[in-house]
PDB file of N, CA and C in Angstrom:
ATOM      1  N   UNK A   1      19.949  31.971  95.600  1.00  0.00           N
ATOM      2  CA  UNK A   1      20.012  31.403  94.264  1.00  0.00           C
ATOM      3  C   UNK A   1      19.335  32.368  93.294  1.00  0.00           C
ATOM      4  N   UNK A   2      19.937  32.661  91.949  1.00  0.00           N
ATOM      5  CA  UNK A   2      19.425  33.569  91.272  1.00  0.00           C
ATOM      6  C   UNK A   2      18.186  32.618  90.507  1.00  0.00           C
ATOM      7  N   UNK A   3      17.267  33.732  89.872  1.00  0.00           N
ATOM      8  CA  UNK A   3      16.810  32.950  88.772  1.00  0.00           C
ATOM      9  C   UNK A   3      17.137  32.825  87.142  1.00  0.00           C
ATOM     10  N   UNK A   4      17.933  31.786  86.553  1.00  0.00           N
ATOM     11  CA  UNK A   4      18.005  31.887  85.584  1.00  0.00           C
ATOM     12  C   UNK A   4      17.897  30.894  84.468  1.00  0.00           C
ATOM     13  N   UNK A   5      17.242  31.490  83.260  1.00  0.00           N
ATOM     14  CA  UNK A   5      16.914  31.114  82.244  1.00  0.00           C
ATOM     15  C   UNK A   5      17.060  29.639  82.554  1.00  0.00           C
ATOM     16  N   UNK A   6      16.864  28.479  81.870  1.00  0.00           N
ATOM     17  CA  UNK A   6      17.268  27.154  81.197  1.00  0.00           C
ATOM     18  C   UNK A   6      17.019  27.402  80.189  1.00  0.00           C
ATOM     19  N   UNK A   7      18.123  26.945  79.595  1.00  0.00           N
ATOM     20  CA  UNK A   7      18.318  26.548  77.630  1.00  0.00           C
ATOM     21  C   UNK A   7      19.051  25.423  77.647  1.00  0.00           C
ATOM     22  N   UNK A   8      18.067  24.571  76.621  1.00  0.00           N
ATOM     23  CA  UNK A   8      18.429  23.322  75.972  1.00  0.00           C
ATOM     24  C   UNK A   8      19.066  23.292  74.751  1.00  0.00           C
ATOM     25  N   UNK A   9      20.183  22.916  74.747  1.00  0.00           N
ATOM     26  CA  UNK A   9      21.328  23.690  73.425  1.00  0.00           C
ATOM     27  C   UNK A   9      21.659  22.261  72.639  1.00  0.00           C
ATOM     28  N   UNK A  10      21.762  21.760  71.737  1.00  0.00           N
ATOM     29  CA  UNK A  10      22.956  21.349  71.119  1.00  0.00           C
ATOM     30  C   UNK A  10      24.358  21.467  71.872  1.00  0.00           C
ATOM     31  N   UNK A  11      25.192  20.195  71.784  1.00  0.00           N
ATOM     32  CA  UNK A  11      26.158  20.313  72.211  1.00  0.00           C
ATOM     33  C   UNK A  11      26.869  18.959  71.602  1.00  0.00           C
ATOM     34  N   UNK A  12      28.475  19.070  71.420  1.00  0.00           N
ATOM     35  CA  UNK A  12      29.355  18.038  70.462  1.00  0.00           C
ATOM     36  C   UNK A  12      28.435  16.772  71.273  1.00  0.00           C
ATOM     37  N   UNK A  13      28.619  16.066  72.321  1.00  0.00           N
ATOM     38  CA  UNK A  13      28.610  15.512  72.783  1.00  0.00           C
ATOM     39  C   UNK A  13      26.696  14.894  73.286  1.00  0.00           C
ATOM     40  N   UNK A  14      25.961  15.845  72.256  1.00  0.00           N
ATOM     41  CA  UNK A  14      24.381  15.789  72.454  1.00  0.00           C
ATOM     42  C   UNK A  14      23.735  16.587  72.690  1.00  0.00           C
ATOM     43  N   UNK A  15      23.343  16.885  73.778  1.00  0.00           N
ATOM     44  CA  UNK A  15      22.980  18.335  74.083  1.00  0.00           C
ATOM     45  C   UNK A  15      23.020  18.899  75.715  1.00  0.00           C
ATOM     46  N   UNK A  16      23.083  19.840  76.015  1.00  0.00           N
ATOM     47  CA  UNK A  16      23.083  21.020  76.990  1.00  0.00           C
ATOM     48  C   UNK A  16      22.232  21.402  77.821  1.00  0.00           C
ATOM     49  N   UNK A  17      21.987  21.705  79.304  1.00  0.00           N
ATOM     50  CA  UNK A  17      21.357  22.215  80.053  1.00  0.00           C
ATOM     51  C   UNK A  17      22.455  23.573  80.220  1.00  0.00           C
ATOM     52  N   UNK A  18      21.796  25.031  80.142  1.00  0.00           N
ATOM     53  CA  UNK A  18      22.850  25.845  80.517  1.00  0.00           C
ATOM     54  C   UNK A  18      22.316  26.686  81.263  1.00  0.00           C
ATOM     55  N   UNK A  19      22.778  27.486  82.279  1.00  0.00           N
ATOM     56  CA  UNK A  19      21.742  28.590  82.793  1.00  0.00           C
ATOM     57  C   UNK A  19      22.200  29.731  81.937  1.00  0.00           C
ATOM     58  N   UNK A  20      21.346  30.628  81.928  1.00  0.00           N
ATOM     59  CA  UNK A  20      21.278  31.786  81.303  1.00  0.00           C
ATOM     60  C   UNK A  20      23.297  32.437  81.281  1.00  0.00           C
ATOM     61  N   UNK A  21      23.462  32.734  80.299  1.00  0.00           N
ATOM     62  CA  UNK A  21      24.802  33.604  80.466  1.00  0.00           C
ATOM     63  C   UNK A  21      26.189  32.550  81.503  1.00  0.00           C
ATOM     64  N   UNK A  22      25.641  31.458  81.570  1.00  0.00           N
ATOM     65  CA  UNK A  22      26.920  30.756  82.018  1.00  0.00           C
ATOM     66  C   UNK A  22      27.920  30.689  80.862  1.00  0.00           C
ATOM     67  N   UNK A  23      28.861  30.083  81.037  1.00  0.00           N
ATOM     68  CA  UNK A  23      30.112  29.776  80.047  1.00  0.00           C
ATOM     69  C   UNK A  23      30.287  28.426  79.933  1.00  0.00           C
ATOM     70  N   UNK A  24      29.409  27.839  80.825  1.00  0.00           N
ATOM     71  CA  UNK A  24      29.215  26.424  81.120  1.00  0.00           C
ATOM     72  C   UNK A  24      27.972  25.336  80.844  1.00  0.00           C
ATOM     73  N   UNK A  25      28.105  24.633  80.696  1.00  0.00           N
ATOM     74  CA  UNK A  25      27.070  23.629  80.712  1.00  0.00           C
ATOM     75  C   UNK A  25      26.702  23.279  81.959  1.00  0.00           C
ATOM     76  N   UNK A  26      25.517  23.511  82.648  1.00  0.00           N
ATOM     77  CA  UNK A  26      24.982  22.629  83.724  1.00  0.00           C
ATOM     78  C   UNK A  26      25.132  21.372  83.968  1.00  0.00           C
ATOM     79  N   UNK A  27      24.362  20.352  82.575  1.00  0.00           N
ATOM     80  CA  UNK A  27      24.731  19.063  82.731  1.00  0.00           C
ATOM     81  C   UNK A  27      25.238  19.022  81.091  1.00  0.00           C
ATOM     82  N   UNK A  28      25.403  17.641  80.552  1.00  0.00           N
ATOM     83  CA  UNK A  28      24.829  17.215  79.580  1.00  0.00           C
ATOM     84  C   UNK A  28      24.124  15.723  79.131  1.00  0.00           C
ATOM     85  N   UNK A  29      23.595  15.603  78.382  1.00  0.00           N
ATOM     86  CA  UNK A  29      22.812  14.597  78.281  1.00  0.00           C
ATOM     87  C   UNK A  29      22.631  14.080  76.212  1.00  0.00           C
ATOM     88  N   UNK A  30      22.776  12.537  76.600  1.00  0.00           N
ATOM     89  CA  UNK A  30      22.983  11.633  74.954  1.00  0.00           C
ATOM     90  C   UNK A  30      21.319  12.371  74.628  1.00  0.00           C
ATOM     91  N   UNK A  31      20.400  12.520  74.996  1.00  0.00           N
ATOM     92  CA  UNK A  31      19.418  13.130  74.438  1.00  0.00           C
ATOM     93  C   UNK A  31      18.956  14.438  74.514  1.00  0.00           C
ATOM     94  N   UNK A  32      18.177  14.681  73.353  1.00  0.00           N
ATOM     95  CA  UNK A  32      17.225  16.165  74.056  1.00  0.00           C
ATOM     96  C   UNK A  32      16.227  16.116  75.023  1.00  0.00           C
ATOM     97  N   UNK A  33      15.245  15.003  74.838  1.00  0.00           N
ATOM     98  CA  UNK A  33      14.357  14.561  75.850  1.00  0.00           C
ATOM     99  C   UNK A  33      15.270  14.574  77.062  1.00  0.00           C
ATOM    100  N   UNK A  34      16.461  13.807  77.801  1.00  0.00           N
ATOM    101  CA  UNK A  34      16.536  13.653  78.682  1.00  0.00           C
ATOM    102  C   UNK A  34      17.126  15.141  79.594  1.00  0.00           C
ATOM    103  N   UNK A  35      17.767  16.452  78.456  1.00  0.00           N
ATOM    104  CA  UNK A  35      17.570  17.107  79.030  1.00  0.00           C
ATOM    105  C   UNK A  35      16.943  18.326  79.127  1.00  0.00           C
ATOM    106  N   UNK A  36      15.829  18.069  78.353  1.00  0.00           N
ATOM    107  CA  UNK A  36      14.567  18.783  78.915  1.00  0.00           C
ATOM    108  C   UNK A  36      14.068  18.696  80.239  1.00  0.00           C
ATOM    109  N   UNK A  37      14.221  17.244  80.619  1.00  0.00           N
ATOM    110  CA  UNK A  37      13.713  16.959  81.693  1.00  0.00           C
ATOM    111  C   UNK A  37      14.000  17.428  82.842  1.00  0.00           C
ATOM    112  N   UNK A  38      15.452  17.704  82.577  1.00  0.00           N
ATOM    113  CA  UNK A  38      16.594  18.071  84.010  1.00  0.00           C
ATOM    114  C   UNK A  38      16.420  19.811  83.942  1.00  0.00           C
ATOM    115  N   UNK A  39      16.519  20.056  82.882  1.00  0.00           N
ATOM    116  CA  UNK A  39      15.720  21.721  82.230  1.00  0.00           C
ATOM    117  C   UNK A  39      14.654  22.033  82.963  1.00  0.00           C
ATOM    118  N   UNK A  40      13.674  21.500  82.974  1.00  0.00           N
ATOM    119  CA  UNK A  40      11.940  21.796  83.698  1.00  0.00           C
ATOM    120  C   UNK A  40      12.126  21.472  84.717  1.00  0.00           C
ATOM    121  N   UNK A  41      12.952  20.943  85.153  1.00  0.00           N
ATOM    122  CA  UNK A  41      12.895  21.238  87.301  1.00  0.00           C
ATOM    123  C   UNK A  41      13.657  21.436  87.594  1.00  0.00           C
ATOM    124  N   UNK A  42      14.933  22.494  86.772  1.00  0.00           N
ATOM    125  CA  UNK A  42      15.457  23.511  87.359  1.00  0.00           C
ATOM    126  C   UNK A  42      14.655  24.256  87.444  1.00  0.00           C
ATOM    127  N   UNK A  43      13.987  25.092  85.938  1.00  0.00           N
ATOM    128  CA  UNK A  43      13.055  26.027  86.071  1.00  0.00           C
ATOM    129  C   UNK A  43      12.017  26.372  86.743  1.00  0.00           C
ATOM    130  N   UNK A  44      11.387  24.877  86.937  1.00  0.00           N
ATOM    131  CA  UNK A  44      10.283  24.816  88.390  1.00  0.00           C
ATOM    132  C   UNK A  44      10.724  25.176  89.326  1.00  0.00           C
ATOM    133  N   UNK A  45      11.829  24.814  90.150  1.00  0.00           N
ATOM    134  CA  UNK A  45      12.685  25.202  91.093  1.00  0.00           C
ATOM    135  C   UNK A  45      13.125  26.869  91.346  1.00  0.00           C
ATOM    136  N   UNK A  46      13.552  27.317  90.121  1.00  0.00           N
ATOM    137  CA  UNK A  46      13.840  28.413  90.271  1.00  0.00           C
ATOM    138  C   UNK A  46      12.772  29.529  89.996  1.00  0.00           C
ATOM    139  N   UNK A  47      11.564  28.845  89.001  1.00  0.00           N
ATOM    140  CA  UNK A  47      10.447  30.056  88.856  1.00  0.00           C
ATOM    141  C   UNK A  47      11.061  30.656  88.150  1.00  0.00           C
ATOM    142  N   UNK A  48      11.829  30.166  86.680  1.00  0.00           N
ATOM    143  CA  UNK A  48      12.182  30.758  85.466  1.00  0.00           C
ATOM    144  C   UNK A  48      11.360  29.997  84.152  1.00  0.00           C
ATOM    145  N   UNK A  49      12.083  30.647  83.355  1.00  0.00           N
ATOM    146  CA  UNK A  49      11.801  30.164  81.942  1.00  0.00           C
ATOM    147  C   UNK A  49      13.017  28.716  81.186  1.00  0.00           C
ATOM    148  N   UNK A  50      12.611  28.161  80.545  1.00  0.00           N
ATOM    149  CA  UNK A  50      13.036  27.045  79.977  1.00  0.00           C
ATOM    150  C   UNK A  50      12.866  27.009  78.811  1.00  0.00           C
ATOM    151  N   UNK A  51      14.210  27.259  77.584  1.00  0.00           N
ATOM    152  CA  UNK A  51      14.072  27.627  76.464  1.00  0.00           C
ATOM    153  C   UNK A  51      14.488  26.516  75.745  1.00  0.00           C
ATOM    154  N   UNK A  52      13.956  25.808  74.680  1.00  0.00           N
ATOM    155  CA  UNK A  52      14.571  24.715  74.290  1.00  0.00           C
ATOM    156  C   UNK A  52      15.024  24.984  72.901  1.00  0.00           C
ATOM    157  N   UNK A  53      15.830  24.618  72.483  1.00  0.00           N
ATOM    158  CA  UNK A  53      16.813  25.525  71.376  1.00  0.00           C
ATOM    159  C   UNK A  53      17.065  23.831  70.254  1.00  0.00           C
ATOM    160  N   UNK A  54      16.721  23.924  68.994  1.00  0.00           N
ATOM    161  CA  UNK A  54      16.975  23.075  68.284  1.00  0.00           C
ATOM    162  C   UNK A  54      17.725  22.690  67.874  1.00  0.00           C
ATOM    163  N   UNK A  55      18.094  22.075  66.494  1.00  0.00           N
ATOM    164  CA  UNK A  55      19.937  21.243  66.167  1.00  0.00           C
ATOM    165  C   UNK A  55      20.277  22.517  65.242  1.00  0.00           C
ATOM    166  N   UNK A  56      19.575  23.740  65.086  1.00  0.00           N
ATOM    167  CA  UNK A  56      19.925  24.865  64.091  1.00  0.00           C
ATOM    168  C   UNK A  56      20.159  25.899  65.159  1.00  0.00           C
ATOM    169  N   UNK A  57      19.851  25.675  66.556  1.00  0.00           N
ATOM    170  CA  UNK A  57      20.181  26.598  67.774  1.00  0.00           C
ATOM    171  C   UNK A  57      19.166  27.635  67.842  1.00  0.00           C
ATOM    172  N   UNK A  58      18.223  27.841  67.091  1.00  0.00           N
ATOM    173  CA  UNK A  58      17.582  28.566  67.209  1.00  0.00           C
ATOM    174  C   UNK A  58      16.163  27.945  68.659  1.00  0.00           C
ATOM    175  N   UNK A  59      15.568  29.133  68.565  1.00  0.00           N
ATOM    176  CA  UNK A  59      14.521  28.699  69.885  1.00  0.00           C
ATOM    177  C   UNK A  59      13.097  28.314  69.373  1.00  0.00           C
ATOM    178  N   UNK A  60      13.257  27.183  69.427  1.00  0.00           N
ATOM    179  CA  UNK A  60      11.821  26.202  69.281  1.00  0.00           C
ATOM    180  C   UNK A  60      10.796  26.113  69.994  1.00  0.00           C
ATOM    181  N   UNK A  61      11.093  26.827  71.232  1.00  0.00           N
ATOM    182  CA  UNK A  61       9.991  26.219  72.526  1.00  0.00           C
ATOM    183  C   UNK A  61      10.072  26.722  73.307  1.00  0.00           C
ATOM    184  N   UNK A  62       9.343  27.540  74.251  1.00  0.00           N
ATOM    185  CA  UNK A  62       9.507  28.133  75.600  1.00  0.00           C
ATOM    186  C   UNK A  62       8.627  27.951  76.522  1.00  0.00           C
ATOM    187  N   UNK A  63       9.179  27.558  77.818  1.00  0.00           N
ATOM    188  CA  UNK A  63       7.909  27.723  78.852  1.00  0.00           C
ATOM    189  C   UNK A  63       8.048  28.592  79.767  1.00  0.00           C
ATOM    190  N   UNK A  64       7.139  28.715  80.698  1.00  0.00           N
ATOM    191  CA  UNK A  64       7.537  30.014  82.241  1.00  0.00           C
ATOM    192  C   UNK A  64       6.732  29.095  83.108  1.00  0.00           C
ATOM    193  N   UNK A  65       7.883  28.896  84.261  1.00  0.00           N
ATOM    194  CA  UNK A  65       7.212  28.197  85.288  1.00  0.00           C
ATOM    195  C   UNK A  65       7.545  29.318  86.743  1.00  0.00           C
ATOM    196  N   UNK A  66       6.226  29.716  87.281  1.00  0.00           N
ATOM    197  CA  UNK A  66       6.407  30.490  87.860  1.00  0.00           C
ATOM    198  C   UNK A  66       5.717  31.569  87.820  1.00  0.00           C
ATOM    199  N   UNK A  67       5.617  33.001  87.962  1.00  0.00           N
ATOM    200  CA  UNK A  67       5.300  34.196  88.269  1.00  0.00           C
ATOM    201  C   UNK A  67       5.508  34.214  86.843  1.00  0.00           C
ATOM    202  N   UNK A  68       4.490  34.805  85.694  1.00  0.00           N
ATOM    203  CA  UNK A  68       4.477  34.917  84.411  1.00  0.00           C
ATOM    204  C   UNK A  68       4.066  36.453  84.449  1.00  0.00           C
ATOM    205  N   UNK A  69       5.248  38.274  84.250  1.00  0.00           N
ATOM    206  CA  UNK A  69       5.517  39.172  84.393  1.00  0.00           C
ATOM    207  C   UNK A  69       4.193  39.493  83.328  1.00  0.00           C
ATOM    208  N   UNK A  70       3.869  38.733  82.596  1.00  0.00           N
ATOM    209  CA  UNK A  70       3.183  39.368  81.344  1.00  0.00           C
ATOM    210  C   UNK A  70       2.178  38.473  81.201  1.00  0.00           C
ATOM    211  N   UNK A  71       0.806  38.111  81.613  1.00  0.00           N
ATOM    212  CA  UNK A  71      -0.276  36.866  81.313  1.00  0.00           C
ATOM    213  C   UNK A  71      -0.765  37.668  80.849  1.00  0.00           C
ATOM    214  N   UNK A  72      -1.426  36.101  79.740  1.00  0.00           N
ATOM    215  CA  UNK A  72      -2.173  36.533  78.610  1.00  0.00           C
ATOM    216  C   UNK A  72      -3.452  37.597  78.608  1.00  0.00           C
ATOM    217  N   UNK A  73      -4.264  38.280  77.904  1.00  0.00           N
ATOM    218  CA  UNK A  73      -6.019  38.570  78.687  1.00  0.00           C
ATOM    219  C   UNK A  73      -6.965  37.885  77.992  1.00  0.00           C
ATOM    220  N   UNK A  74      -7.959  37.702  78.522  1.00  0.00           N
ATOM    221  CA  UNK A  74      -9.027  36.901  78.067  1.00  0.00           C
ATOM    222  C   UNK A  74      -8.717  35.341  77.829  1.00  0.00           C
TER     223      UNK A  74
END
């Protein structure tokens, strides 16, 4: 299984779980909450990042669950 991205998108129908560079929607879901939820344990699962993307599509929120390539210092 690769690791990739989660993004929480807007979508006609509510919104989007997508993995990184699919053409597809993972799931979808009548809320954003509900798929954040399904979002953060893919990403737990996979030891990626989880990008949550607003109703303007832009990126509102990010987490890294997993091996973080770059931690903070101090």
């Amino acid at each position: 299984m690769t690791k990739k991205n989660q993004h929480v998108v807007p979508h006609k129908d509510g919104w989007a779980v997508k993995g990184a560079g699919n053409a597809k929607a993972t799931a979808i879901h009548p809320t954003q909450q509900s798929a954040i939820t399904q979002a953060r344990d893919i990403a737990r699962n996979q030891g990626s990042e989880m990008l949550i993307h607003g109703t303007n599509g832009r990126i509102r929120e990010r987490n890294t669950y997993g091996k973080d390539p770059y931690p903070p210092e101090g």
